[in-house]
N, C-alpha and C. Protein backbone atom coordinates (compact mmCIF):
# COMPACT_ATOMS: atom_id res chain seq x y z
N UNK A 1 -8.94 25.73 -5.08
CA UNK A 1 -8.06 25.05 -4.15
C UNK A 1 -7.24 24.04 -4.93
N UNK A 2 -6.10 24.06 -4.57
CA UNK A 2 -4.78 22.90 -5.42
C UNK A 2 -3.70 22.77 -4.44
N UNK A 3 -4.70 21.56 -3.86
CA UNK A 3 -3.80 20.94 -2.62
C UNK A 3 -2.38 20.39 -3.39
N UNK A 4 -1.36 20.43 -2.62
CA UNK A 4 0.13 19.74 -3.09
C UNK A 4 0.34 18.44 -2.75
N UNK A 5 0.14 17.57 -3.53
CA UNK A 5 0.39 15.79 -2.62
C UNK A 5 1.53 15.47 -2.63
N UNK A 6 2.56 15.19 -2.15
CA UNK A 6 4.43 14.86 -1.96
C UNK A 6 3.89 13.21 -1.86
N UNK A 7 4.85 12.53 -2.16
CA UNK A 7 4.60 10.84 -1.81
C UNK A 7 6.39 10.66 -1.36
N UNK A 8 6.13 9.93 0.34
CA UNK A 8 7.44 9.43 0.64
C UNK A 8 7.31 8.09 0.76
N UNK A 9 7.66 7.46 0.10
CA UNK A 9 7.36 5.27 0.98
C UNK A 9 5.59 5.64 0.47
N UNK A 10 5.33 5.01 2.27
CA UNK A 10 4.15 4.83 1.72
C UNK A 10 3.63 5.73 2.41
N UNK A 11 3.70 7.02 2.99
CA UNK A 11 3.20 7.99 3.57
C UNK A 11 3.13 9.34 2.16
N UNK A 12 1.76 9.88 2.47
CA UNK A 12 1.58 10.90 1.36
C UNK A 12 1.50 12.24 2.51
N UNK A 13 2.00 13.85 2.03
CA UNK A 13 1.32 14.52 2.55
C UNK A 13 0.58 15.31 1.69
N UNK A 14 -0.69 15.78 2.14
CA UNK A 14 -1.12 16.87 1.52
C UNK A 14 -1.00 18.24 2.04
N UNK A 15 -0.67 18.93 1.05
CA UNK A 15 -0.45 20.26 1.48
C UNK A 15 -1.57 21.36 1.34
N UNK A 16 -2.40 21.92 2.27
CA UNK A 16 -3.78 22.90 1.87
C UNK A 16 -3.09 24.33 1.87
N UNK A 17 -4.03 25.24 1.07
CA UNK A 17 -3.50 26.50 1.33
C UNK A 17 -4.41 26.98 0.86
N UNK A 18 -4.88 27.38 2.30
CA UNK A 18 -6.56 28.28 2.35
C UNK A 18 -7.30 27.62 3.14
N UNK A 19 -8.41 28.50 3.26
CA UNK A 19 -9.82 27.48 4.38
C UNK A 19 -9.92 26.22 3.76
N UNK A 20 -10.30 25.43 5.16
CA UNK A 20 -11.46 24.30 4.91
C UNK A 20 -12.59 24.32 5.01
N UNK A 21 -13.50 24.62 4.08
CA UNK A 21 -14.56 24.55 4.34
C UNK A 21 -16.00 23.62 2.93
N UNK A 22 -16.70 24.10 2.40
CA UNK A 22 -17.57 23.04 1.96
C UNK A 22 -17.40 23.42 0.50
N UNK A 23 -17.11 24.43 0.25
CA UNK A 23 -16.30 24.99 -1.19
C UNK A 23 -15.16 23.98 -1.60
N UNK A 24 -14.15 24.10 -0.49
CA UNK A 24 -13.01 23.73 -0.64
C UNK A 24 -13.03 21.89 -0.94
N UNK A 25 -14.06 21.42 0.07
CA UNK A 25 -14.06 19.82 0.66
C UNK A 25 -13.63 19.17 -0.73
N UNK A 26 -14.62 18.99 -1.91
CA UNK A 26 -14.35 18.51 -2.86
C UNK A 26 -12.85 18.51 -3.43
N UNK A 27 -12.17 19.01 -3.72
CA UNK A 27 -10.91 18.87 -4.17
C UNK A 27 -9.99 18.31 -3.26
N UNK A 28 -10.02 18.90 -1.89
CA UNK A 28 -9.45 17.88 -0.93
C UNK A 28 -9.60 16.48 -1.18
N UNK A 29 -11.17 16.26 -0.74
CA UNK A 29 -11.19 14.67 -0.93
C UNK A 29 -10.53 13.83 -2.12
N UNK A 30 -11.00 15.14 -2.86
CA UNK A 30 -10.05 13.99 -4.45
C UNK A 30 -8.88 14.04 -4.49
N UNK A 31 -7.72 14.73 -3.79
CA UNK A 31 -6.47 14.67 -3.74
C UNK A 31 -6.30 13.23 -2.88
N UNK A 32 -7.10 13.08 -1.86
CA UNK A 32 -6.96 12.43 -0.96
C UNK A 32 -7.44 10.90 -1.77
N UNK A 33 -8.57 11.00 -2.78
CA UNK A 33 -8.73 9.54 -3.28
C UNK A 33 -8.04 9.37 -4.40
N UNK A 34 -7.10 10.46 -4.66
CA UNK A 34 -6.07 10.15 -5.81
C UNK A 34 -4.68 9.25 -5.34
N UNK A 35 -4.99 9.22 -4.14
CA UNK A 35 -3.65 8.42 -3.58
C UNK A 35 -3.22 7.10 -4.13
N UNK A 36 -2.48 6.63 -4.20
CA UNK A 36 -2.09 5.06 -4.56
C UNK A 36 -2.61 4.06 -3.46
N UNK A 37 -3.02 2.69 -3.56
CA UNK A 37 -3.15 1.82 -2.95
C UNK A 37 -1.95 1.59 -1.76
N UNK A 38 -1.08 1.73 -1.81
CA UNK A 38 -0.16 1.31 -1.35
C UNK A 38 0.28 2.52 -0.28
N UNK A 39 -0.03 3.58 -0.04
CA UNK A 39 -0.23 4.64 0.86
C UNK A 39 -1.00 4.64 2.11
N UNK A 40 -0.04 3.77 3.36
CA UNK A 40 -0.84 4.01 4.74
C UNK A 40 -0.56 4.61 5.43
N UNK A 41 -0.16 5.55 5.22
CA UNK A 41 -0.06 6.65 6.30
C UNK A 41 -0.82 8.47 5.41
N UNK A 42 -1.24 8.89 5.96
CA UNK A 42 -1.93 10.43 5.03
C UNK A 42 -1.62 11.46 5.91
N UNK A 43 -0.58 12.70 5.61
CA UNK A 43 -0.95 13.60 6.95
C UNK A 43 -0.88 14.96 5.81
N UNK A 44 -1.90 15.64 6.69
CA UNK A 44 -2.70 17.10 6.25
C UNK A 44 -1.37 17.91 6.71
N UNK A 45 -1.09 18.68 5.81
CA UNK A 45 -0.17 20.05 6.43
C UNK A 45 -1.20 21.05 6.24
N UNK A 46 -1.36 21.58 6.93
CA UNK A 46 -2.49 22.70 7.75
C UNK A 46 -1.71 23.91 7.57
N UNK A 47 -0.71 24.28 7.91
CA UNK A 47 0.22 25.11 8.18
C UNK A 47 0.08 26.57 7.40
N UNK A 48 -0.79 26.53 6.44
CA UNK A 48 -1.40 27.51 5.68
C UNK A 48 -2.87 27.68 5.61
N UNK A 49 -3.20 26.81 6.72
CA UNK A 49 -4.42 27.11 6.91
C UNK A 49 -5.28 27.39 7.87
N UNK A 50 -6.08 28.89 7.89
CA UNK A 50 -6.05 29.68 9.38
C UNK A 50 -7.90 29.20 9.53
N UNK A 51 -8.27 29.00 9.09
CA UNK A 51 -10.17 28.75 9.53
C UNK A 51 -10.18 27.51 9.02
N UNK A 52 -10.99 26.65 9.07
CA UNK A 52 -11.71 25.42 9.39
C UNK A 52 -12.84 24.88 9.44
N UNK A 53 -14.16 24.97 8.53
CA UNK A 53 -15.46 25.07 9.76
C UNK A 53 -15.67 23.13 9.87
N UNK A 54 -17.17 23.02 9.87
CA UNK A 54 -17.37 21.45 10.28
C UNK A 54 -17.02 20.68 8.53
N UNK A 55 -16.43 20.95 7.59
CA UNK A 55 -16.22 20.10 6.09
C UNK A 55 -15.07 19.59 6.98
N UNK A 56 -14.02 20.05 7.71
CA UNK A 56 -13.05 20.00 7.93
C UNK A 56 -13.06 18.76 8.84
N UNK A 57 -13.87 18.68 9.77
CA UNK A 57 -14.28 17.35 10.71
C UNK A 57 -14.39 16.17 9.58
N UNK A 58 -15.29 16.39 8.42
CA UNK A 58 -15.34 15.82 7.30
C UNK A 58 -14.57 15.12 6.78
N UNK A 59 -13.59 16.23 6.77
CA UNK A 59 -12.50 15.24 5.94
C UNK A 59 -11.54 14.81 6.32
N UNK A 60 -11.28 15.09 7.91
CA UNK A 60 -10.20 14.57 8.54
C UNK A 60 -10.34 13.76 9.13
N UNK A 61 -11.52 12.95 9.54
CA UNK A 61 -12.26 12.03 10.23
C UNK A 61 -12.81 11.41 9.08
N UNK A 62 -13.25 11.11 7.73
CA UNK A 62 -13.49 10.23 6.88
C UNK A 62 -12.87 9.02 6.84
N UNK A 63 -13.76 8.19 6.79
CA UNK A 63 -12.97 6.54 6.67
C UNK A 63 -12.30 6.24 5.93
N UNK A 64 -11.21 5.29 5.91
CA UNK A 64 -10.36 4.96 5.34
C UNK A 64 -10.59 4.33 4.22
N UNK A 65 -10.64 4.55 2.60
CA UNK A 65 -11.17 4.06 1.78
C UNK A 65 -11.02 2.24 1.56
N UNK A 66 -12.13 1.54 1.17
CA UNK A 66 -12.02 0.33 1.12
C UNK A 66 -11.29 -0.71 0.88
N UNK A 67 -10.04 0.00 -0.30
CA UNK A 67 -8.76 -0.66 -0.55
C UNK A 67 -8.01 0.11 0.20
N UNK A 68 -7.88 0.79 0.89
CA UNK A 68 -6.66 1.12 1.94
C UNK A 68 -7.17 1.26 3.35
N UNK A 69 -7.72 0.06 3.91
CA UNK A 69 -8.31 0.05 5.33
C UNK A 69 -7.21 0.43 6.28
N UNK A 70 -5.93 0.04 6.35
CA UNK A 70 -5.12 0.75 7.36
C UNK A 70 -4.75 2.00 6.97
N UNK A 71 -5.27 2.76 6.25
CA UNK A 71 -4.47 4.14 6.05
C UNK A 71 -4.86 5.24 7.41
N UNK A 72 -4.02 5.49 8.12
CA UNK A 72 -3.70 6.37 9.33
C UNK A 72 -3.82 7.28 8.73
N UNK A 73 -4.52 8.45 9.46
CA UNK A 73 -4.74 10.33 9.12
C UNK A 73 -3.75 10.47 10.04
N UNK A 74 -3.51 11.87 9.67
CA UNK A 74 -2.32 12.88 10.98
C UNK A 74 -2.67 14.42 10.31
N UNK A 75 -2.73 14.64 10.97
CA UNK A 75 -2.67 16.64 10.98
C UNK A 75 -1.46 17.16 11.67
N UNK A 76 -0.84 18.08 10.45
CA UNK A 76 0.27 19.04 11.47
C UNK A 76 0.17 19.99 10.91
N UNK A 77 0.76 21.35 11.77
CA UNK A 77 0.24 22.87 11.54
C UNK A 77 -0.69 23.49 11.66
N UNK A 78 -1.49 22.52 12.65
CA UNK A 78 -2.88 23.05 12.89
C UNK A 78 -2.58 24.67 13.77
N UNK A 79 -3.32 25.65 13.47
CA UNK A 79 -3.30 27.02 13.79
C UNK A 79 -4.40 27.40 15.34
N UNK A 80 -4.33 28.33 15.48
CA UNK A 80 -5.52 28.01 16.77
C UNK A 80 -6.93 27.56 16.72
N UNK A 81 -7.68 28.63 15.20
CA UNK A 81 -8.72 28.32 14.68
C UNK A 81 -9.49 26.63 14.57
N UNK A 82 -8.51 25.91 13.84
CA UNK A 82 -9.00 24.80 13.14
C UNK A 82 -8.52 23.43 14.49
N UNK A 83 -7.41 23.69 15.55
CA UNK A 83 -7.73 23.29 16.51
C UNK A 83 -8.25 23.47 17.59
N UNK A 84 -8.82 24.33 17.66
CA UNK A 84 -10.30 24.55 18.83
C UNK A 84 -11.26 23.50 18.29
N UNK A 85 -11.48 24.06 16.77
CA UNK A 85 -12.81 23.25 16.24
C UNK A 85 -12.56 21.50 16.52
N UNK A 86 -11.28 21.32 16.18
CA UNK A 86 -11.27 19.90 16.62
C UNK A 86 -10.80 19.49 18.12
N UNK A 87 -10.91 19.99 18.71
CA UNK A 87 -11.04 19.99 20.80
C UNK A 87 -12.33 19.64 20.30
N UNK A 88 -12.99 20.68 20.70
CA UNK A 88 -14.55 20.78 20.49
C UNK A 88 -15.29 19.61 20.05
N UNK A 89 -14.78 19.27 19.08
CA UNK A 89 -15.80 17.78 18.62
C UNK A 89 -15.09 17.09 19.16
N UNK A 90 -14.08 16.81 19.47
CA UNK A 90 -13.37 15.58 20.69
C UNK A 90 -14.49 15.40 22.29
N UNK A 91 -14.25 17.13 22.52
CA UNK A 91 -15.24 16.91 23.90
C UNK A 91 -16.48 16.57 23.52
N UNK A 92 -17.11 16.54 22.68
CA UNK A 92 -18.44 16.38 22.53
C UNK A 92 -18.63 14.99 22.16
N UNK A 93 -17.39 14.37 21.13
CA UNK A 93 -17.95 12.84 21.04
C UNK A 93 -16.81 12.54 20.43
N UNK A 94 -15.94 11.93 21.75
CA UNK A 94 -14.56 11.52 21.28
C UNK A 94 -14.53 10.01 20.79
N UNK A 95 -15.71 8.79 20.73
CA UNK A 95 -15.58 8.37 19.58
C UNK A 95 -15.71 8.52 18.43
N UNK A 96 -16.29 9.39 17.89
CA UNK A 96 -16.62 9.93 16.91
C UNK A 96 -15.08 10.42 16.16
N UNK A 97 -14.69 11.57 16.85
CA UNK A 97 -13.76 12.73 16.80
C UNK A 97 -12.67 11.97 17.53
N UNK A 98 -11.67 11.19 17.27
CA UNK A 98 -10.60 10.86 18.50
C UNK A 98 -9.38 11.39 17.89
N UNK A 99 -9.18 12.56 18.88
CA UNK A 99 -8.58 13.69 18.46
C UNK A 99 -6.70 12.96 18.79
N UNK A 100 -6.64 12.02 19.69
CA UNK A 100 -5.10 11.68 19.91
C UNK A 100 -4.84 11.20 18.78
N UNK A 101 -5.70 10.11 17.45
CA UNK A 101 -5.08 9.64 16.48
C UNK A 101 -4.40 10.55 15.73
N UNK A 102 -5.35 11.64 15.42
CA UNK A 102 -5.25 12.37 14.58
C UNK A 102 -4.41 13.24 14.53
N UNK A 103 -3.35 13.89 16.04
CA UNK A 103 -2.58 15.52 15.91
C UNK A 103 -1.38 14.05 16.33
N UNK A 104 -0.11 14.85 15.18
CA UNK A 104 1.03 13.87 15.51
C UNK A 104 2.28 14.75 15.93
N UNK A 105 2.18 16.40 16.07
CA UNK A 105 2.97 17.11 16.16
C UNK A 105 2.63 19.02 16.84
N UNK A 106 0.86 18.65 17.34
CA UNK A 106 0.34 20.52 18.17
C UNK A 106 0.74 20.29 19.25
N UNK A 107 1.57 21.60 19.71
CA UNK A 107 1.78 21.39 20.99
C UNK A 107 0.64 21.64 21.53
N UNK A 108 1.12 21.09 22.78
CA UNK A 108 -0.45 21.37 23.71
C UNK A 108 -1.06 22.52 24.72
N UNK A 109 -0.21 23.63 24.35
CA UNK A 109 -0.50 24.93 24.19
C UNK A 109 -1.37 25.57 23.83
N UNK A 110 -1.70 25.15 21.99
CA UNK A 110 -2.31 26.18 21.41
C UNK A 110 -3.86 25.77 21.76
């Protein structure tokens, strides 16, 4: 896996291409703690990515590292697969899972 990181201001995206799953998690996360300090905003482009299992709750719900306490997650391109899985842990424990922070652009369709 060789996520793509773009940096605009202070918003980064990462780009996946392929599953999320517990193979994959590791390199994600380190794209994600390769970020600069100065990066509060993070959003996942999904858009190439069709399965999901629970790494994926993992890493999209992980706390905001200690020097970047305001850094905001966002997901876009979520596919049907990988947003069911995150409904699903919303209904089950939407403090946990609070699925409105997180989608900044699924319609509410899929």
């Amino acid at each position: 896996m060789n996520p793509i990181t773009t940096l605009n201001g202070t918003t980064a995206t990462i780009t996946v291409r392929g599953d999320i799953d517990f193979d994959t998690l590791s390199p994600l996360r380190a794209a994600a703690d390769a970020l600069p300090a100065h990066v509060t905003g993070l959003r996942w482009d999904l858009n190439h990515t069709f399965f999901m299992d629970v790494a994926g709750l993992h890493l999209l719900f992980a706390p905001a590292p200690p020097l970047c306490p305001d850094r905001r997650t966002t997901v876009t391109g979520l596919h049907p697969q990988p947003l069911r899985l995150l409904r699903l842990a919303a209904e089950t424990n939407p403090a946990t899972f609070p699925l409105d922070r997180l989608l900044c652009d699924t319609p509410a369709t899929l």
